[in-house]
N, C-alpha and C. Protein backbone atom coordinates (compact mmCIF):
# COMPACT_ATOMS: atom_id res chain seq x y z
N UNK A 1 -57.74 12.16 -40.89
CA UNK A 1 -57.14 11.30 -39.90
C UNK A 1 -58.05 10.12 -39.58
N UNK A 2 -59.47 10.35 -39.20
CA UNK A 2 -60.40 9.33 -39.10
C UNK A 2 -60.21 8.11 -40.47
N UNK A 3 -59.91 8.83 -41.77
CA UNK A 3 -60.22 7.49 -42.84
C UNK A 3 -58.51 6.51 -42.86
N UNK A 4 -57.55 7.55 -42.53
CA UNK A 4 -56.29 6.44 -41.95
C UNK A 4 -56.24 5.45 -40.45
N UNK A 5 -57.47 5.87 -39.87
CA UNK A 5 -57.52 5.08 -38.40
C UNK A 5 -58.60 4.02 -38.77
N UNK A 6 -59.68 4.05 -39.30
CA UNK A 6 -60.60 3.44 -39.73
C UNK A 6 -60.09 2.18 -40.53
N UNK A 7 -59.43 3.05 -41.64
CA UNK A 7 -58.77 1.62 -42.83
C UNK A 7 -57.61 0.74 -42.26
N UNK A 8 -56.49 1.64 -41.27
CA UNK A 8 -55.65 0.97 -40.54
C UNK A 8 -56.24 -0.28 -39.73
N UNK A 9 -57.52 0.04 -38.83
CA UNK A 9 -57.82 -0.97 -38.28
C UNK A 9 -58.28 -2.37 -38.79
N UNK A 10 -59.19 -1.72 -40.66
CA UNK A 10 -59.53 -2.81 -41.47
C UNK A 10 -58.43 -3.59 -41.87
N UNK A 11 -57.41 -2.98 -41.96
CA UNK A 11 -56.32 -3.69 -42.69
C UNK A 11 -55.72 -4.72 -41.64
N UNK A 12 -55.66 -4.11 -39.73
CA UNK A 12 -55.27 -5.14 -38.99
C UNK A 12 -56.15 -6.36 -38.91
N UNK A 13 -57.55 -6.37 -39.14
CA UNK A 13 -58.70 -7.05 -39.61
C UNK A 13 -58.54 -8.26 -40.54
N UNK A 14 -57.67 -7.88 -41.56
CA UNK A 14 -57.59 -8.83 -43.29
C UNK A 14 -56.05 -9.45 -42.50
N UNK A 15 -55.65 -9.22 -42.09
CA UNK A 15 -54.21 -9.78 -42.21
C UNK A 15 -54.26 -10.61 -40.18
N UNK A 16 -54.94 -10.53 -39.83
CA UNK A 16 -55.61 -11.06 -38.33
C UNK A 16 -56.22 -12.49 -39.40
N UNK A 17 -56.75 -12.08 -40.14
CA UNK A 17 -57.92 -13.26 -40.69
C UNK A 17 -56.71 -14.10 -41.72
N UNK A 18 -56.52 -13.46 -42.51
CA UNK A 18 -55.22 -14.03 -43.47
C UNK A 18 -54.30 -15.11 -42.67
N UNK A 19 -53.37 -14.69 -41.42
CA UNK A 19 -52.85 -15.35 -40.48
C UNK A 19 -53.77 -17.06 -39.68
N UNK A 20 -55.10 -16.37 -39.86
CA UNK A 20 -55.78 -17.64 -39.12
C UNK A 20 -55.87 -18.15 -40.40
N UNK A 21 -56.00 -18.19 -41.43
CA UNK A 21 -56.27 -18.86 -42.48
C UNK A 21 -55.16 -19.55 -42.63
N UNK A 22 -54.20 -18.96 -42.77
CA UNK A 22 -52.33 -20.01 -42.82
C UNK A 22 -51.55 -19.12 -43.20
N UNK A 23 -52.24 -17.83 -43.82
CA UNK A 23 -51.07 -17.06 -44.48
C UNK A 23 -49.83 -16.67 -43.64
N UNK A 24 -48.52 -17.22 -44.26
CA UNK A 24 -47.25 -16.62 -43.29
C UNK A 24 -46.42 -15.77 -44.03
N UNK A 25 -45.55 -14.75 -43.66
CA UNK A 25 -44.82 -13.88 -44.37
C UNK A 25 -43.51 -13.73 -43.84
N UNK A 26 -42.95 -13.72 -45.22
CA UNK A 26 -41.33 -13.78 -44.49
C UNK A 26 -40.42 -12.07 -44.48
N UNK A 27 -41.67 -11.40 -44.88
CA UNK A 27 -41.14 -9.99 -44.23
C UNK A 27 -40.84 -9.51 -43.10
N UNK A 28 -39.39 -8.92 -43.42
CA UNK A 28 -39.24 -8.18 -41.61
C UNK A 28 -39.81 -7.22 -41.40
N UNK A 29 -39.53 -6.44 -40.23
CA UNK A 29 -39.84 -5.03 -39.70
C UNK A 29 -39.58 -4.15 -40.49
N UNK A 30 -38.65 -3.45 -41.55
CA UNK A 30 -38.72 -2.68 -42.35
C UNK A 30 -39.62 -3.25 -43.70
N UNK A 31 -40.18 -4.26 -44.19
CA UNK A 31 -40.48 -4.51 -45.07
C UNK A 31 -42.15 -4.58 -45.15
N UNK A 32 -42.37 -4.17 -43.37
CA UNK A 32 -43.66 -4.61 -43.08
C UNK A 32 -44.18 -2.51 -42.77
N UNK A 33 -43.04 -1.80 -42.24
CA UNK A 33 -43.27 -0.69 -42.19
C UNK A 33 -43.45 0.15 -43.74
N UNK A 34 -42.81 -0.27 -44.75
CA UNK A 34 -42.88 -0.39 -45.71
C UNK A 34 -44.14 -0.28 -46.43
N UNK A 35 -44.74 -1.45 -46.13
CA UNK A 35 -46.34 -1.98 -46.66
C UNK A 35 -47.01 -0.84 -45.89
N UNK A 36 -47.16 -0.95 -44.47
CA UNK A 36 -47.81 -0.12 -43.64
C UNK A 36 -47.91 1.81 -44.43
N UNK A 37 -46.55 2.07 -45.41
CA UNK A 37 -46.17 3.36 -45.37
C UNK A 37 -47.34 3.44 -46.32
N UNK A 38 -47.20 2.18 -47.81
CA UNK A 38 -47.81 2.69 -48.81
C UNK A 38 -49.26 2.39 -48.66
N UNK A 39 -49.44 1.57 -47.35
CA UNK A 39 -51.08 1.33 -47.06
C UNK A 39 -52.11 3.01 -46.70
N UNK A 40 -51.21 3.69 -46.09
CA UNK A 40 -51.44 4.66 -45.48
C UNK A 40 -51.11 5.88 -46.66
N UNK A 41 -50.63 6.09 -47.11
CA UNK A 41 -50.33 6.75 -48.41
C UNK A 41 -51.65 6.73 -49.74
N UNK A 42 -52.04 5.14 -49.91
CA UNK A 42 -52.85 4.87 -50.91
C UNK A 42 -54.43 5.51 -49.82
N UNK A 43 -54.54 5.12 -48.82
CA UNK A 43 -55.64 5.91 -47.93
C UNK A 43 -55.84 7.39 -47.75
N UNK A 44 -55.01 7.37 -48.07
CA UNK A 44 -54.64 9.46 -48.14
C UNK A 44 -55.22 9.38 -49.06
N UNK A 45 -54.53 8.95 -50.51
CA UNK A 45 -54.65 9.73 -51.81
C UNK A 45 -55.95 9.38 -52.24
N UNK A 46 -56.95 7.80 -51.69
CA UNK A 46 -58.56 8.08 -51.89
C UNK A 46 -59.17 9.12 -51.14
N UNK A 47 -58.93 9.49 -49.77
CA UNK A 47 -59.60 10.02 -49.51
C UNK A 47 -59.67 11.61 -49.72
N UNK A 48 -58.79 12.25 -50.38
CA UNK A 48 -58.65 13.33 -51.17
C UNK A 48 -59.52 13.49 -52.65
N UNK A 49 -59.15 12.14 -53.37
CA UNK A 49 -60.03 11.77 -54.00
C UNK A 49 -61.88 12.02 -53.70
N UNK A 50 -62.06 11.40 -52.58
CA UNK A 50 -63.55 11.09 -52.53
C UNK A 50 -63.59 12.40 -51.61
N UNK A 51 -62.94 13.81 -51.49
CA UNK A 51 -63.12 15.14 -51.10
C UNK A 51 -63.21 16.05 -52.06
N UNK A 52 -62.83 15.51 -53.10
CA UNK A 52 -63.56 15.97 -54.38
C UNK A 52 -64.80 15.86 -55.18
N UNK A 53 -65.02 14.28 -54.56
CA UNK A 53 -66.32 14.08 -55.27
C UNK A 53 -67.46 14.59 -54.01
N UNK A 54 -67.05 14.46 -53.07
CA UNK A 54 -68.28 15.30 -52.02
C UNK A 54 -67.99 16.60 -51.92
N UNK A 55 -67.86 17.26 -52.76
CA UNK A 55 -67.49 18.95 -52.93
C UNK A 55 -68.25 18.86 -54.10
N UNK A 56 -68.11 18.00 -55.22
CA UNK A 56 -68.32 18.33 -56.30
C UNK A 56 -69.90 17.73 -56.86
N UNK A 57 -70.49 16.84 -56.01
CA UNK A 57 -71.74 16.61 -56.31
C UNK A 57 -72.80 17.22 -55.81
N UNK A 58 -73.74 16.99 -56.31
CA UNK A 58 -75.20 17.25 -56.12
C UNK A 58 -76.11 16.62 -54.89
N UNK A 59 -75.97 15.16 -54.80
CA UNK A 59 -76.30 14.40 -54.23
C UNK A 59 -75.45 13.51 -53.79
N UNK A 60 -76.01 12.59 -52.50
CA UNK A 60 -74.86 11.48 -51.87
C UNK A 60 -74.94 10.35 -53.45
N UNK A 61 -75.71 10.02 -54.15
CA UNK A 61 -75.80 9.13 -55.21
C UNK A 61 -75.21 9.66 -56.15
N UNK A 62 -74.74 10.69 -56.41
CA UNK A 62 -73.88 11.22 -57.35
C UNK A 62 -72.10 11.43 -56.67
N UNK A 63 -71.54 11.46 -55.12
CA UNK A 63 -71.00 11.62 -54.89
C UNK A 63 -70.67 9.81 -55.05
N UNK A 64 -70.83 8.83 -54.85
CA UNK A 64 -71.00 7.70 -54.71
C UNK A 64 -70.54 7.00 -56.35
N UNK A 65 -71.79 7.88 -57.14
CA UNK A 65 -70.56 7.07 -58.73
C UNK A 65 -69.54 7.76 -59.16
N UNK A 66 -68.80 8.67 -58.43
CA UNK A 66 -67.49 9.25 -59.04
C UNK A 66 -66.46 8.36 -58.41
N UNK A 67 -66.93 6.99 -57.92
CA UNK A 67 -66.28 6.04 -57.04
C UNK A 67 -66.22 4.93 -58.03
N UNK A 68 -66.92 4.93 -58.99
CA UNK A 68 -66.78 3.55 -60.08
C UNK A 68 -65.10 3.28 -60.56
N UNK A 69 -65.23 4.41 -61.52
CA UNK A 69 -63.91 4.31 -62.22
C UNK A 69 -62.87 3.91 -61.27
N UNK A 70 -62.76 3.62 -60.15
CA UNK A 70 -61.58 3.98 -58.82
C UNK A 70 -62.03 1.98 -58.71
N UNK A 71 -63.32 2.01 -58.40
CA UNK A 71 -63.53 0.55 -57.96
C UNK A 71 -62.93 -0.68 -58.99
N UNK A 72 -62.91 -0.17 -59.83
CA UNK A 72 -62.56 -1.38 -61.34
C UNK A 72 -60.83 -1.53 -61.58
N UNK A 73 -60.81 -0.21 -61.06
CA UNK A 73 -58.85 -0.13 -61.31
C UNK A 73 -57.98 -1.87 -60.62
N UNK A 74 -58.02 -2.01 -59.48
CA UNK A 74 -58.04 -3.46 -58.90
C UNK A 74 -58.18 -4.82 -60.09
N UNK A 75 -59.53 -4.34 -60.47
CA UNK A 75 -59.69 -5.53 -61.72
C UNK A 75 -58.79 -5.83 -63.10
N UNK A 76 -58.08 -5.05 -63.12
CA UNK A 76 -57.44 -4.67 -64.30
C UNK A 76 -56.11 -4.46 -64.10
N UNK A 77 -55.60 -4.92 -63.58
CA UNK A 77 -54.06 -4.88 -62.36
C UNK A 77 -53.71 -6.15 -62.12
N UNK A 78 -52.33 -6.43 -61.73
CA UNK A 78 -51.96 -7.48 -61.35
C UNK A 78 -52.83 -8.45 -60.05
N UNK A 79 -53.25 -7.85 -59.08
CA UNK A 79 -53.92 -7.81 -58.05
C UNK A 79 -54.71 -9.28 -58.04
N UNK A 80 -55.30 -9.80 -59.36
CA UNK A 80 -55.64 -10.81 -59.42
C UNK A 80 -55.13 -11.95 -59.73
N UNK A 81 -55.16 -11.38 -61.09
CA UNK A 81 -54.35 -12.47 -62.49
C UNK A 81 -52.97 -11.58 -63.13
N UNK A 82 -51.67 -12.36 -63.63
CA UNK A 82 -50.76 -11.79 -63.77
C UNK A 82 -50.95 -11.13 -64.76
N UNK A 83 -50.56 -10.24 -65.63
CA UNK A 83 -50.76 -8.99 -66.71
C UNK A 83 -50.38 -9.55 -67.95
N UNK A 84 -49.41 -10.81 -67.58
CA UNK A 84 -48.85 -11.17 -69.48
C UNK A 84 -50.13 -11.92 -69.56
N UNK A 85 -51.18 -12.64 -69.04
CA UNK A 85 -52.36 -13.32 -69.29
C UNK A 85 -53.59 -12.69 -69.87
N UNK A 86 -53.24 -11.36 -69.97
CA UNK A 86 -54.32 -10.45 -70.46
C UNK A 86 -54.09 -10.18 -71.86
N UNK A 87 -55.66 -9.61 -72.44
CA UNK A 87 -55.08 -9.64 -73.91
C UNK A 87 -54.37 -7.82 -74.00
N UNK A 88 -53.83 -7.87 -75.11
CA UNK A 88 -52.50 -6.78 -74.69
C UNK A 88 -53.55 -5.32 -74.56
N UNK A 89 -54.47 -4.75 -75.02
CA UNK A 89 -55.02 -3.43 -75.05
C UNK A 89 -55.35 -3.38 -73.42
N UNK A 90 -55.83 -4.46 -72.79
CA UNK A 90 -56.18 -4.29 -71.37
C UNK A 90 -54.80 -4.53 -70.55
N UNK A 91 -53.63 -5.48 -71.20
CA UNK A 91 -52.46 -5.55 -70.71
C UNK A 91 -51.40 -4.28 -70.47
N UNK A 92 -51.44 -3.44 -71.80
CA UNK A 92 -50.82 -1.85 -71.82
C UNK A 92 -51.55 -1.13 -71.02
N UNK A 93 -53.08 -1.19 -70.65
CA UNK A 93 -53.52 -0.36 -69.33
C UNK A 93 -53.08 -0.76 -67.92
N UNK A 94 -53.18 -1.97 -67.95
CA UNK A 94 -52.93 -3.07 -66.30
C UNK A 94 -51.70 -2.63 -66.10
N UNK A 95 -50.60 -2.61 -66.97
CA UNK A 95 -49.35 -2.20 -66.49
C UNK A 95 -48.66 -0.96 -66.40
N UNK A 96 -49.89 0.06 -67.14
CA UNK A 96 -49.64 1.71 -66.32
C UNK A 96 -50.31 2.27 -66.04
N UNK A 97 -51.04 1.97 -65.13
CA UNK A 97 -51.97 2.12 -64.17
C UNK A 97 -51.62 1.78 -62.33
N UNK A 98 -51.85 2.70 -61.71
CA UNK A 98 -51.24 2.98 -60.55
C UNK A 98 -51.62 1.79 -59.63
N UNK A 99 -52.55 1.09 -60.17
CA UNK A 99 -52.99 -0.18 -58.86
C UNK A 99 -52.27 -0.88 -59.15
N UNK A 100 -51.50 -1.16 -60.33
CA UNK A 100 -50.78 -2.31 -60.67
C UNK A 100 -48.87 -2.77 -59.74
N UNK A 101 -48.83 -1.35 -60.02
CA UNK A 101 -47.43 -0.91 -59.15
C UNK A 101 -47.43 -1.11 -58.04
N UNK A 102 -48.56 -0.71 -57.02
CA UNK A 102 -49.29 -0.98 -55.56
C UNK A 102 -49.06 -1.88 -55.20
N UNK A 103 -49.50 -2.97 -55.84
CA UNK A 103 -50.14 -4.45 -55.60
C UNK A 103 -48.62 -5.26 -56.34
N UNK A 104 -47.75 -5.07 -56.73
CA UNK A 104 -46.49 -6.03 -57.00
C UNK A 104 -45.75 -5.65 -56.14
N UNK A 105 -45.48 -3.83 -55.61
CA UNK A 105 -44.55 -3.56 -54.71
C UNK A 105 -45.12 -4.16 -53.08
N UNK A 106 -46.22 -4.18 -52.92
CA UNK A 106 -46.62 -5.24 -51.74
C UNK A 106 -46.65 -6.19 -51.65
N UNK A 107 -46.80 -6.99 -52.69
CA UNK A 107 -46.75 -8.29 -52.66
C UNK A 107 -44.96 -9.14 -52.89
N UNK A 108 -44.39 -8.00 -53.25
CA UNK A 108 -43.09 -8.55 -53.39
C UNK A 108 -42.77 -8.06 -51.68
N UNK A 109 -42.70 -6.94 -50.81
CA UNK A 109 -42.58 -6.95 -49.62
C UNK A 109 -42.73 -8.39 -48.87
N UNK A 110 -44.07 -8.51 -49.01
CA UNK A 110 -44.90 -9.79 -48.34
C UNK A 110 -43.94 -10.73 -48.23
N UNK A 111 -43.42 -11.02 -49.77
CA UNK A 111 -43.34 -12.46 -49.86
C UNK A 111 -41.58 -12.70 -49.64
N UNK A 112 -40.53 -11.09 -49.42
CA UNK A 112 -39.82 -11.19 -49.31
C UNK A 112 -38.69 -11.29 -50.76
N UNK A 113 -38.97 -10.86 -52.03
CA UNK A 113 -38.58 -10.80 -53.08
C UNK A 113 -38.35 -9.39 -53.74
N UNK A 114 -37.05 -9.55 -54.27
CA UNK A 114 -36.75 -8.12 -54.60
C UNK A 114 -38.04 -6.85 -55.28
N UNK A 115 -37.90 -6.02 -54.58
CA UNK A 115 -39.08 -4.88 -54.95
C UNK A 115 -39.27 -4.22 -56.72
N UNK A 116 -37.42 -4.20 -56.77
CA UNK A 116 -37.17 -3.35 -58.13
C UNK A 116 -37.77 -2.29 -57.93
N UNK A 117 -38.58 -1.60 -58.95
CA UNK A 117 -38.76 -0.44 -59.45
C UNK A 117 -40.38 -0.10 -58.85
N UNK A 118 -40.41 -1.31 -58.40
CA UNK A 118 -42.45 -0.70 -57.91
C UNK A 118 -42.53 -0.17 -56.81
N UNK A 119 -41.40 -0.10 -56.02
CA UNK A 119 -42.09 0.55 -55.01
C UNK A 119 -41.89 2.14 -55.55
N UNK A 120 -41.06 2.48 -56.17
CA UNK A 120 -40.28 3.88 -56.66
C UNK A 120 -41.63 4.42 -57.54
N UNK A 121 -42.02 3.73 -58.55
CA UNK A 121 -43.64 3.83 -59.12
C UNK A 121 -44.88 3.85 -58.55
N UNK A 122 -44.71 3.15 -57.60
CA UNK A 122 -46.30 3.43 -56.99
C UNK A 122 -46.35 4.51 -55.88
N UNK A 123 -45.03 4.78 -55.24
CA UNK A 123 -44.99 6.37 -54.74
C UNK A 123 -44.95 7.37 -55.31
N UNK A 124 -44.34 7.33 -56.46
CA UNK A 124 -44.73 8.60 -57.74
C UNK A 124 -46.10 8.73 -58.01
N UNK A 125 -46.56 7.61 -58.12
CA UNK A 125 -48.20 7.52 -58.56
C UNK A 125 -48.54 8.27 -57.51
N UNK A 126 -48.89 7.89 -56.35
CA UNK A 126 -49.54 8.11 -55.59
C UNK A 126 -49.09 9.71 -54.72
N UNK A 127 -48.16 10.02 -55.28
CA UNK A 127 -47.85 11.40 -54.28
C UNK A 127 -48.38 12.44 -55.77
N UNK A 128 -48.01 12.16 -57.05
CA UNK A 128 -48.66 12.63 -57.82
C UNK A 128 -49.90 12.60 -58.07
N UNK A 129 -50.79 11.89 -57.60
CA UNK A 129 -52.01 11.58 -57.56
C UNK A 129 -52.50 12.27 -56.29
N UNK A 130 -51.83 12.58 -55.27
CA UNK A 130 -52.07 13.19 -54.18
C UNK A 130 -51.79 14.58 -53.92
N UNK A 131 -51.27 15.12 -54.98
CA UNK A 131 -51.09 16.58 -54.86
C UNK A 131 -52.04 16.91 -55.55
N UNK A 132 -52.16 16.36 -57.17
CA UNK A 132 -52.78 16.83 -57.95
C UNK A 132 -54.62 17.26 -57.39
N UNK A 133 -55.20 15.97 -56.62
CA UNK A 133 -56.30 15.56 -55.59
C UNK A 133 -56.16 16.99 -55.13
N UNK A 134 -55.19 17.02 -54.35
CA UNK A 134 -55.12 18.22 -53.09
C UNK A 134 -55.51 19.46 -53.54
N UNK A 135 -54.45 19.81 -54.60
CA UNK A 135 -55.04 21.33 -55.61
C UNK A 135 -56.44 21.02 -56.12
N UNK A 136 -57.13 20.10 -56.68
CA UNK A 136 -58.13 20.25 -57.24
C UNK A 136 -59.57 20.30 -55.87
N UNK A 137 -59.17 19.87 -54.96
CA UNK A 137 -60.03 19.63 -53.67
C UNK A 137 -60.37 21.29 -52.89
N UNK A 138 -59.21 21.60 -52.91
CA UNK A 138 -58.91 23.20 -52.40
C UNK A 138 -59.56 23.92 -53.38
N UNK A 139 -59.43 23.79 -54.64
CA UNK A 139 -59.95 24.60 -55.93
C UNK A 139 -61.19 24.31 -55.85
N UNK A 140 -62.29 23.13 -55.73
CA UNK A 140 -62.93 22.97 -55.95
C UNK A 140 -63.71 23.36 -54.32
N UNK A 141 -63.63 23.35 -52.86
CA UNK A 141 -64.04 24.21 -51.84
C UNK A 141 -63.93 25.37 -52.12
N UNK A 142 -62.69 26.05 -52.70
CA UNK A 142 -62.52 27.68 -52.55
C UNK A 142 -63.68 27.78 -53.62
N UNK A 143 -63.91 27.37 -55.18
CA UNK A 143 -65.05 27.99 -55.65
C UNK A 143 -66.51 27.62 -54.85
N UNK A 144 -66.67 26.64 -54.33
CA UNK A 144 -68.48 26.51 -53.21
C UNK A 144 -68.13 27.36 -52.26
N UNK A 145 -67.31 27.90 -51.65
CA UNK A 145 -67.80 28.29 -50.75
C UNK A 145 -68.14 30.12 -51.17
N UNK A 146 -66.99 30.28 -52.05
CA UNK A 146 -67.69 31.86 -52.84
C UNK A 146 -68.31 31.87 -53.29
């Protein structure tokens, strides 16, 4: 509960600052509860994530690089640069890969443009990514603590 109150507040933070900068959005109230659902969703499913890697390491510096592979996903996603601009071996990853789905189904919210199929994908991702987390988190406490 603390890492959905924490990131919630960062996120009122980026979009407080975004607004003073000029950013305007022509999303309504469902389109903004929306964003809010999968903001809070993608915060779950890291921090299940990173309850695996502090179960499963040795040290805080070892719990810390099971965070790489997670940090680069962003880079390699629409998130920046659009995906047909990539050359295709990094293009066939960018486009099935769960940050990619994230970041078009929010940004089409944002901007008020049909969602299609990403928001339906990046909740599959992410609830599949969040169970799977969950069993392996439980599996991986139930064996430390016996």
């Amino acid at each position: 509960m603390t890492s959905l109150g924490s990131n919630a507040i960062s996120v009122v933070v980026i979009i407080l600052v975004a607004l003073i900068m000029g950013f305007r959005s022509s999303a309504g109230v469902l389109s903004w509860l929306a964003i809010a659902g999968i903001l809070a969703l993608v915060t779950l499913v890291l921090t299940w994530i990173a309850v695996i890697a502090g179960l499963s390491a040795k040290s805080v510096d070892g719990a810390n690089a099971f965070s790489y592979p997670i940090l680069f996903l962003p880079f390699i996603s629409s998130a920046f640069v659009p995906t047909k601009n990539m050359p295709l071996v990094v293009r066939v990853f960018a486009n099935n890969q769960p940050v990619n789905s994230i970041v078009d189904a929010i940004r089409s919210l944002l901007v008020g443009s049909p969602v299609g199929n990403d928001i339906w994908i990046a909740l599959a991702w992410c609830l599949g990514i969040l169970v799977v987390a969950y069993v392996f988190a439980m599996w991986v406490y139930k064996r430390r603590i016996s």
